[in-house]
C-alpha atoms as a PDB file:
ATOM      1  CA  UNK A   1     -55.743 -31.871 -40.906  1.00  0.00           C
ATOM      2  CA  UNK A   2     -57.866 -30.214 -38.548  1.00  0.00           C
ATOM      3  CA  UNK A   3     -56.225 -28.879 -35.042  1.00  0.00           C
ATOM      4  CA  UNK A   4     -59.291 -28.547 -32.257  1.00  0.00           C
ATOM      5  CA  UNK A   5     -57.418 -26.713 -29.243  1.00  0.00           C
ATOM      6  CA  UNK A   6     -57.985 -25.347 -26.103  1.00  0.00           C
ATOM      7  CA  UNK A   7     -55.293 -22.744 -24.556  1.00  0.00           C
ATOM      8  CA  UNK A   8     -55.077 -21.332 -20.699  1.00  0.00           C
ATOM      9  CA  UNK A   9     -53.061 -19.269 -19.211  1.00  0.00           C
ATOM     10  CA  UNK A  10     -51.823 -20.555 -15.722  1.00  0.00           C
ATOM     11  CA  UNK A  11     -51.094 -18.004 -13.155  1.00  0.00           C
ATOM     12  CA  UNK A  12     -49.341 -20.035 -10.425  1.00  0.00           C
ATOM     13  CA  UNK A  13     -46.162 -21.788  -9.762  1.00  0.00           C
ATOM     14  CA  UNK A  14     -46.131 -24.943 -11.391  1.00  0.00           C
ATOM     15  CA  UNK A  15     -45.027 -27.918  -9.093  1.00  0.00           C
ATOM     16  CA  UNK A  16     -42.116 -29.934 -10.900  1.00  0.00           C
ATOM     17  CA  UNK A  17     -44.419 -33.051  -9.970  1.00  0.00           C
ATOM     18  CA  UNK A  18     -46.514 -32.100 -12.746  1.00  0.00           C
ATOM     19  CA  UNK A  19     -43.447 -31.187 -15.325  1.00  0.00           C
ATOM     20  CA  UNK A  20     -42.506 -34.938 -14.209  1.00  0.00           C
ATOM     21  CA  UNK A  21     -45.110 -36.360 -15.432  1.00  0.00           C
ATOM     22  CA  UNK A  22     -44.440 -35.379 -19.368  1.00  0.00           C
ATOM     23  CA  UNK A  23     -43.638 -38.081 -21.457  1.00  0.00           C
ATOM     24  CA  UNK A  24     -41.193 -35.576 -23.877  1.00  0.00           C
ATOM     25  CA  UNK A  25     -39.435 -32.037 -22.827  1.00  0.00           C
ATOM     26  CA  UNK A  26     -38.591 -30.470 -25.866  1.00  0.00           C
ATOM     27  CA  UNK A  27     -36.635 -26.629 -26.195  1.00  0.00           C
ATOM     28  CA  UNK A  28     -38.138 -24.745 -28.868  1.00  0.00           C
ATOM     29  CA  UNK A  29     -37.848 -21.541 -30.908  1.00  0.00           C
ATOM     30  CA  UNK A  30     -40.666 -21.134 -33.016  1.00  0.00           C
ATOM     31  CA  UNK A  31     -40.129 -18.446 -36.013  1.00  0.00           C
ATOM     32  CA  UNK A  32     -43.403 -16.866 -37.412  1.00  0.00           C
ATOM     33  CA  UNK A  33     -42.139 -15.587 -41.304  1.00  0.00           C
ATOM     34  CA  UNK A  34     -43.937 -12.177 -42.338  1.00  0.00           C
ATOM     35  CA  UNK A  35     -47.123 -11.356 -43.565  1.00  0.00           C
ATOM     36  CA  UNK A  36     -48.586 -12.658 -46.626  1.00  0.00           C
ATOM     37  CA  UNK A  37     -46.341 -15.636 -45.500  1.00  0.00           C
ATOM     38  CA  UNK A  38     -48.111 -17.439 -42.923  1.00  0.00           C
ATOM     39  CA  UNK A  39     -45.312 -19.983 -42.639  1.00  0.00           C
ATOM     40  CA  UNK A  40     -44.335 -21.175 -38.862  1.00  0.00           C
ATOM     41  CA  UNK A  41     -41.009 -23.091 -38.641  1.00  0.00           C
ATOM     42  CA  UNK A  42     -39.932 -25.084 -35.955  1.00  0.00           C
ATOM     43  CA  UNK A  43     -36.620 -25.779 -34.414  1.00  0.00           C
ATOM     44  CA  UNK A  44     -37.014 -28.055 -31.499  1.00  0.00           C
ATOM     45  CA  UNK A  45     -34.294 -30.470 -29.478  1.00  0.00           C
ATOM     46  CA  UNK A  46     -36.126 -33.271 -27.940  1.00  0.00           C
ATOM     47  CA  UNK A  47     -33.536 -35.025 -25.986  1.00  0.00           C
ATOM     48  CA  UNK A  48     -31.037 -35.687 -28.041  1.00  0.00           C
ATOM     49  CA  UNK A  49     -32.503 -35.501 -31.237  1.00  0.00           C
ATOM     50  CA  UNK A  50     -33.509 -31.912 -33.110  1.00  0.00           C
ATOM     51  CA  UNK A  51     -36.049 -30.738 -35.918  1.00  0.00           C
ATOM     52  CA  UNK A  52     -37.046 -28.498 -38.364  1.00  0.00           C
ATOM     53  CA  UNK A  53     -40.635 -28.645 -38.977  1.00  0.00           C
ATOM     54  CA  UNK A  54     -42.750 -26.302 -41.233  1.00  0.00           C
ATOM     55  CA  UNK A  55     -46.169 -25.585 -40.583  1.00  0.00           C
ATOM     56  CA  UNK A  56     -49.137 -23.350 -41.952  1.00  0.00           C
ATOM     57  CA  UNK A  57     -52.207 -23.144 -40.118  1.00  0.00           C
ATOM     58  CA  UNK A  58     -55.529 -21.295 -41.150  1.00  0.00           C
ATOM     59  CA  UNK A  59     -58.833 -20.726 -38.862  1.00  0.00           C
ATOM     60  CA  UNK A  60     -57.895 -19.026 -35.458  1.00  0.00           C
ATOM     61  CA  UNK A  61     -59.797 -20.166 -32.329  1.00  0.00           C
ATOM     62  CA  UNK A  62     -60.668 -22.817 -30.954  1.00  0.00           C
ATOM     63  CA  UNK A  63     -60.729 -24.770 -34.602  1.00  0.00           C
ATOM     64  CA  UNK A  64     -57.985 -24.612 -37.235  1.00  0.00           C
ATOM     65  CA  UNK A  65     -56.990 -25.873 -40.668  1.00  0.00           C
ATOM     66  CA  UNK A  66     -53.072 -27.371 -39.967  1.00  0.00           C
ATOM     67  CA  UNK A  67     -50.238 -28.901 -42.617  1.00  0.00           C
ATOM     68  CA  UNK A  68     -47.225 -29.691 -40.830  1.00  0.00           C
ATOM     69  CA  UNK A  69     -43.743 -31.345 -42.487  1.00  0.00           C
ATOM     70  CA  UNK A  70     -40.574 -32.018 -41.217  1.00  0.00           C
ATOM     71  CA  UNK A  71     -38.048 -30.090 -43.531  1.00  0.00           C
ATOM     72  CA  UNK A  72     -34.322 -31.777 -43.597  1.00  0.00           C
ATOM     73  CA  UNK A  73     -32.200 -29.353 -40.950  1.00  0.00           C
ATOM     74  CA  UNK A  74     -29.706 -28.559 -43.278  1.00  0.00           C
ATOM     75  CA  UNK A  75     -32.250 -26.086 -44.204  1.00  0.00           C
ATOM     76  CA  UNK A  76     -32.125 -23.643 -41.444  1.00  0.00           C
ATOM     77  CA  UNK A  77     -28.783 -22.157 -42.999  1.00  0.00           C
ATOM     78  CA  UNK A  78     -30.822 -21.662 -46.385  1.00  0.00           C
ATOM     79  CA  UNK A  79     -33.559 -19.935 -44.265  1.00  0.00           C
ATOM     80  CA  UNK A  80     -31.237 -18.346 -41.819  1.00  0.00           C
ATOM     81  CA  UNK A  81     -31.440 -14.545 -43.153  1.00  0.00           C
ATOM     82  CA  UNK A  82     -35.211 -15.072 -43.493  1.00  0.00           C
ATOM     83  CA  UNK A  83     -35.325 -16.796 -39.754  1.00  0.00           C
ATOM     84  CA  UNK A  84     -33.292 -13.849 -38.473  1.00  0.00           C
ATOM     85  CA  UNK A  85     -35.824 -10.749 -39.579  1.00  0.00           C
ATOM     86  CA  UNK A  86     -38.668 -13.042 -38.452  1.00  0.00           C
ATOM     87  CA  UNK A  87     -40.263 -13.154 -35.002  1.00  0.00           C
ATOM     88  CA  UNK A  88     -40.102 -15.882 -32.575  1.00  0.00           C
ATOM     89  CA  UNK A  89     -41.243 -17.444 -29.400  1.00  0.00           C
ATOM     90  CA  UNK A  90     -38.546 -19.396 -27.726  1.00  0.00           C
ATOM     91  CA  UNK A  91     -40.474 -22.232 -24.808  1.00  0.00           C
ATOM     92  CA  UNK A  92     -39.788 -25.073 -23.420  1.00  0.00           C
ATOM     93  CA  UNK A  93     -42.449 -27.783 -23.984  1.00  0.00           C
ATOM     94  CA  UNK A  94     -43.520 -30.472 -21.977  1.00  0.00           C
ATOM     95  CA  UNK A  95     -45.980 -33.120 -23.655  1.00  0.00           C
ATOM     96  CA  UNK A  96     -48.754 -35.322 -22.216  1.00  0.00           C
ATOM     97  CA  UNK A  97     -50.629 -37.663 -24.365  1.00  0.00           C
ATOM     98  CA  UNK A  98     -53.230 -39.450 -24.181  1.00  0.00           C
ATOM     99  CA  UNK A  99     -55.828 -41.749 -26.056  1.00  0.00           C
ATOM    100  CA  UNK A 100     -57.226 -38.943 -28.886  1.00  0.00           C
ATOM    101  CA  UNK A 101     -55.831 -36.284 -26.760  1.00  0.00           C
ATOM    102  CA  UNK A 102     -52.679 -34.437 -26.216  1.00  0.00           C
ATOM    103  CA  UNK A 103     -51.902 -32.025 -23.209  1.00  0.00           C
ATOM    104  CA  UNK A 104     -48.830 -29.785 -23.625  1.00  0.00           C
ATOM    105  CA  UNK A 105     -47.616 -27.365 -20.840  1.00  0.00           C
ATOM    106  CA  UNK A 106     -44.989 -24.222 -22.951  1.00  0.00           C
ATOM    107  CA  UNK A 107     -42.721 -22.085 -20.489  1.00  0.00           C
ATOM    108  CA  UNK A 108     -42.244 -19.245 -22.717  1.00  0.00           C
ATOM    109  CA  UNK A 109     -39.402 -17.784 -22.053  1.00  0.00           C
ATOM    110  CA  UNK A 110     -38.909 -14.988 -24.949  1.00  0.00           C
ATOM    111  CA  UNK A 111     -41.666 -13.256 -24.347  1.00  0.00           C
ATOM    112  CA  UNK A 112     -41.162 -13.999 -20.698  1.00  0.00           C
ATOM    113  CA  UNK A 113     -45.301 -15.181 -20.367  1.00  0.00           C
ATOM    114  CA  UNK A 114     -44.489 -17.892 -18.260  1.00  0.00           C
ATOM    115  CA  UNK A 115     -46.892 -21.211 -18.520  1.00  0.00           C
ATOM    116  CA  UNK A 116     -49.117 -21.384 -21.321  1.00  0.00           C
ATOM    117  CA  UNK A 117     -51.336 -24.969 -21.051  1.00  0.00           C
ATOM    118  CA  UNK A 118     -52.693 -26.376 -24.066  1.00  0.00           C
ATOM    119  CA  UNK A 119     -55.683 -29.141 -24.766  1.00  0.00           C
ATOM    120  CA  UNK A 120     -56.074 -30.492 -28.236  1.00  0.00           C
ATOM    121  CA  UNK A 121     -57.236 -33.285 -30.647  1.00  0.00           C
ATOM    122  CA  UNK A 122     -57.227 -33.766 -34.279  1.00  0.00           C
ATOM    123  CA  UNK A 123     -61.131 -35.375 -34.117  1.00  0.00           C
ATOM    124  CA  UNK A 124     -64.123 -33.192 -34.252  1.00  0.00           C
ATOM    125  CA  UNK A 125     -65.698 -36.500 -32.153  1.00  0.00           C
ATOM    126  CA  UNK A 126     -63.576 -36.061 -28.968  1.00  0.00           C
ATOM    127  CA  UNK A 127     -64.436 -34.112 -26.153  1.00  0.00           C
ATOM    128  CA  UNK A 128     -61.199 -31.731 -24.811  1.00  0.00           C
ATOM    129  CA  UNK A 129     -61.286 -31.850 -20.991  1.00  0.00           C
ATOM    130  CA  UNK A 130     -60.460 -28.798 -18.762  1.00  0.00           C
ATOM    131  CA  UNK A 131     -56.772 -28.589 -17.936  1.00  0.00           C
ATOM    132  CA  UNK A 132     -57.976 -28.786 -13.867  1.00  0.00           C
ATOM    133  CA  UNK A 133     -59.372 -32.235 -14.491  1.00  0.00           C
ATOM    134  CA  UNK A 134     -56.606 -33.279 -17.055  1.00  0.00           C
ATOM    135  CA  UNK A 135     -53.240 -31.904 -14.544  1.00  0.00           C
ATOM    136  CA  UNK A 136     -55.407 -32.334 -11.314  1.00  0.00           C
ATOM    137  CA  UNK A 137     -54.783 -28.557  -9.990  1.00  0.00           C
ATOM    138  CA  UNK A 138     -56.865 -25.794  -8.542  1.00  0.00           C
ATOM    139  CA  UNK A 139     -59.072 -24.898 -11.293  1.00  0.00           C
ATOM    140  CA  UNK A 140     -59.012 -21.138  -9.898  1.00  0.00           C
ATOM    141  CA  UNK A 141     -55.446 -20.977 -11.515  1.00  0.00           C
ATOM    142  CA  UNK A 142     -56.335 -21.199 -15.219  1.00  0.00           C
ATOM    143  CA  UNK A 143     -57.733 -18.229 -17.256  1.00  0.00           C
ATOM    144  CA  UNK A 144     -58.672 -19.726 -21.047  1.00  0.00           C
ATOM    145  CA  UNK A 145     -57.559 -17.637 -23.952  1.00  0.00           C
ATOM    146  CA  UNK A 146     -58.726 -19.955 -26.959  1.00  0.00           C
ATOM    147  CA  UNK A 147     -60.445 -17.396 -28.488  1.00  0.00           C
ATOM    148  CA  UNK A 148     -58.279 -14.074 -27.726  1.00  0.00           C
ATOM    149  CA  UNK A 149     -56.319 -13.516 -30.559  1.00  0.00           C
ATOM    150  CA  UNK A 150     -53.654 -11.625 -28.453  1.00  0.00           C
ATOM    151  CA  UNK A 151     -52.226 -15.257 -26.886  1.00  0.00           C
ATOM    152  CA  UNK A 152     -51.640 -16.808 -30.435  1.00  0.00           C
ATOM    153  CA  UNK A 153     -47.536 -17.675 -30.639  1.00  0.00           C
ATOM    154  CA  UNK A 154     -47.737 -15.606 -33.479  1.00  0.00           C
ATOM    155  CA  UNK A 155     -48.750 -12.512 -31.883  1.00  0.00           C
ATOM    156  CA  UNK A 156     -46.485 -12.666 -29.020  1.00  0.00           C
ATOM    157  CA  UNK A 157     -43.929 -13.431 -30.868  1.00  0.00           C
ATOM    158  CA  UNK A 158     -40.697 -11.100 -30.926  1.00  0.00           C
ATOM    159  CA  UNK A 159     -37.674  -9.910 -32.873  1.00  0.00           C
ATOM    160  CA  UNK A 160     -34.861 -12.033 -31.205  1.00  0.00           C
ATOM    161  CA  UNK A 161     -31.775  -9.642 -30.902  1.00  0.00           C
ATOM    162  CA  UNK A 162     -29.702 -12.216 -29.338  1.00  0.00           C
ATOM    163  CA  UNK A 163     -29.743 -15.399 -27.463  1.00  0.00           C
ATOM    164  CA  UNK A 164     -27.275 -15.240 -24.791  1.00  0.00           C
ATOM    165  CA  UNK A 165     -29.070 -14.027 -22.302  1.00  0.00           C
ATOM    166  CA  UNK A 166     -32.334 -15.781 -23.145  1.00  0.00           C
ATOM    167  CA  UNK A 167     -31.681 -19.244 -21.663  1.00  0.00           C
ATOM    168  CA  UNK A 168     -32.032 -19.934 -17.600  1.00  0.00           C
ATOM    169  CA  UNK A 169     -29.679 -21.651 -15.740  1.00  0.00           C
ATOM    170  CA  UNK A 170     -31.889 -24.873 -15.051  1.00  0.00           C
ATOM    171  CA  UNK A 171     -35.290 -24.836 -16.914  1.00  0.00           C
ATOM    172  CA  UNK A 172     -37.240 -28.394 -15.220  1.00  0.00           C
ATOM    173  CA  UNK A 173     -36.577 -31.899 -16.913  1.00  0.00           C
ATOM    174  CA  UNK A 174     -34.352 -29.512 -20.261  1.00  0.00           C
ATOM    175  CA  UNK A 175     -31.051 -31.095 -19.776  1.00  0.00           C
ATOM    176  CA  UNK A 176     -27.903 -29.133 -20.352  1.00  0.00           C
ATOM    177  CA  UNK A 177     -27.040 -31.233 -23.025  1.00  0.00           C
ATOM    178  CA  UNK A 178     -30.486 -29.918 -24.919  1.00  0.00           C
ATOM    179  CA  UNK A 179     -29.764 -26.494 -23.815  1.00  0.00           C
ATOM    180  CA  UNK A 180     -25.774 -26.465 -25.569  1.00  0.00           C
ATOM    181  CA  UNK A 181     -26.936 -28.349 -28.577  1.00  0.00           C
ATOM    182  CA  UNK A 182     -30.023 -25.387 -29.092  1.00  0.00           C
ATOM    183  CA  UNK A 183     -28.028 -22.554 -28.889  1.00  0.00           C
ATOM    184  CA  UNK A 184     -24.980 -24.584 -31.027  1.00  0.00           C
ATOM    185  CA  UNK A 185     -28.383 -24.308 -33.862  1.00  0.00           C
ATOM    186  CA  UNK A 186     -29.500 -20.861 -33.310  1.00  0.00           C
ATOM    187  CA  UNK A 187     -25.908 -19.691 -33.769  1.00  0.00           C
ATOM    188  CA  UNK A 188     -26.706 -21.279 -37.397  1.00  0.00           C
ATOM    189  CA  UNK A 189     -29.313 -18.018 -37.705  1.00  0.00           C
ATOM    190  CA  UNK A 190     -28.062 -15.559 -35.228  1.00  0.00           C
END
């Protein structure tokens, strides 16, 4: 399946209006496995559910090759050496579709990047919108990094040495509930 995304970098605050707005708030730590595996997996809690989810993407840019599947969660304790020596991005994500579009603002918060916006379709046909027209905010406040390498998950992401200091108190619309339940999983690996 192809992946067509834009990605921006947003250098204000972000008004919690806008957060609001998200259909789904999902916590997420995102483990990339080492080179020549090109593996991603996915742990996410979205409300009160949680995933696994396997992915291998090829391309880099705005255009990518992507397979995604869901892998059954029981997993992550077969993987968990593997998941441990790996690095990760941990973010919370906030998701905004729409008809042949998705938006999807990430708060990373290990590396601490702050808000990372992201445009993208799975048709070749569809025209992505700029994040200023598609969130309504000064357009000033975005700098795009689609094609910089350097802003890929995978090359910001980090050896995770532990995870008790990682989470906030509050993160907006991440109930406590998803926070407790994601660090009950990454105990599973760490």
């Amino acid at each position: 399946m192809l992946e067509i995304e834009r990605k921006f970098l947003f250098g204000r605050e972000l008004p919690v209006e806008i957060i609001e707005r998200a259909e789904r708030h999902q916590l997420i730590i995102q483990w990339y496995l080492d080179h020549p595996d090109r593996r991603r997996i996915r742990l996410g809690v979205d409300g009160s559910e949680f995933f696994l989810l396997e992915t291998l993407k090829s391309g880099g840019g705005l255009v990518r090759e992507e397979e995604e599947r869901y892998l059954d969660p029981a997993k992550i304790t077969e993987i968990a050496e593997q998941l441990k020596a790996s690095r990760a991005v941990i973010k919370t994500r906030h998701i905004f579709p729409q008809k042949q579009v998705e938006g999807v603002i990430d708060w990373y918060l290990l590396p601490e990047l702050g808000y990372v916006f992201e445009i993208e379709t799975f048709s070749p046909y569809v025209r992505l919108p700029d994040p200023w027209e598609y969130w309504m905010l000064p357009r000033n406040a975005f700098r795009e990094v689609t094609e910089d390498p350097s802003y890929t998950a995978r090359s910001l992401a980090v050896v995770v040495e532990e995870i008790e200091d990682i989470f906030p108190i509050n993160a907006p619309l991440i109930t406590k509930k998803q926070i407790e339940k994601f660090k009950t999983l990454l105990k599973l690996v760490y």
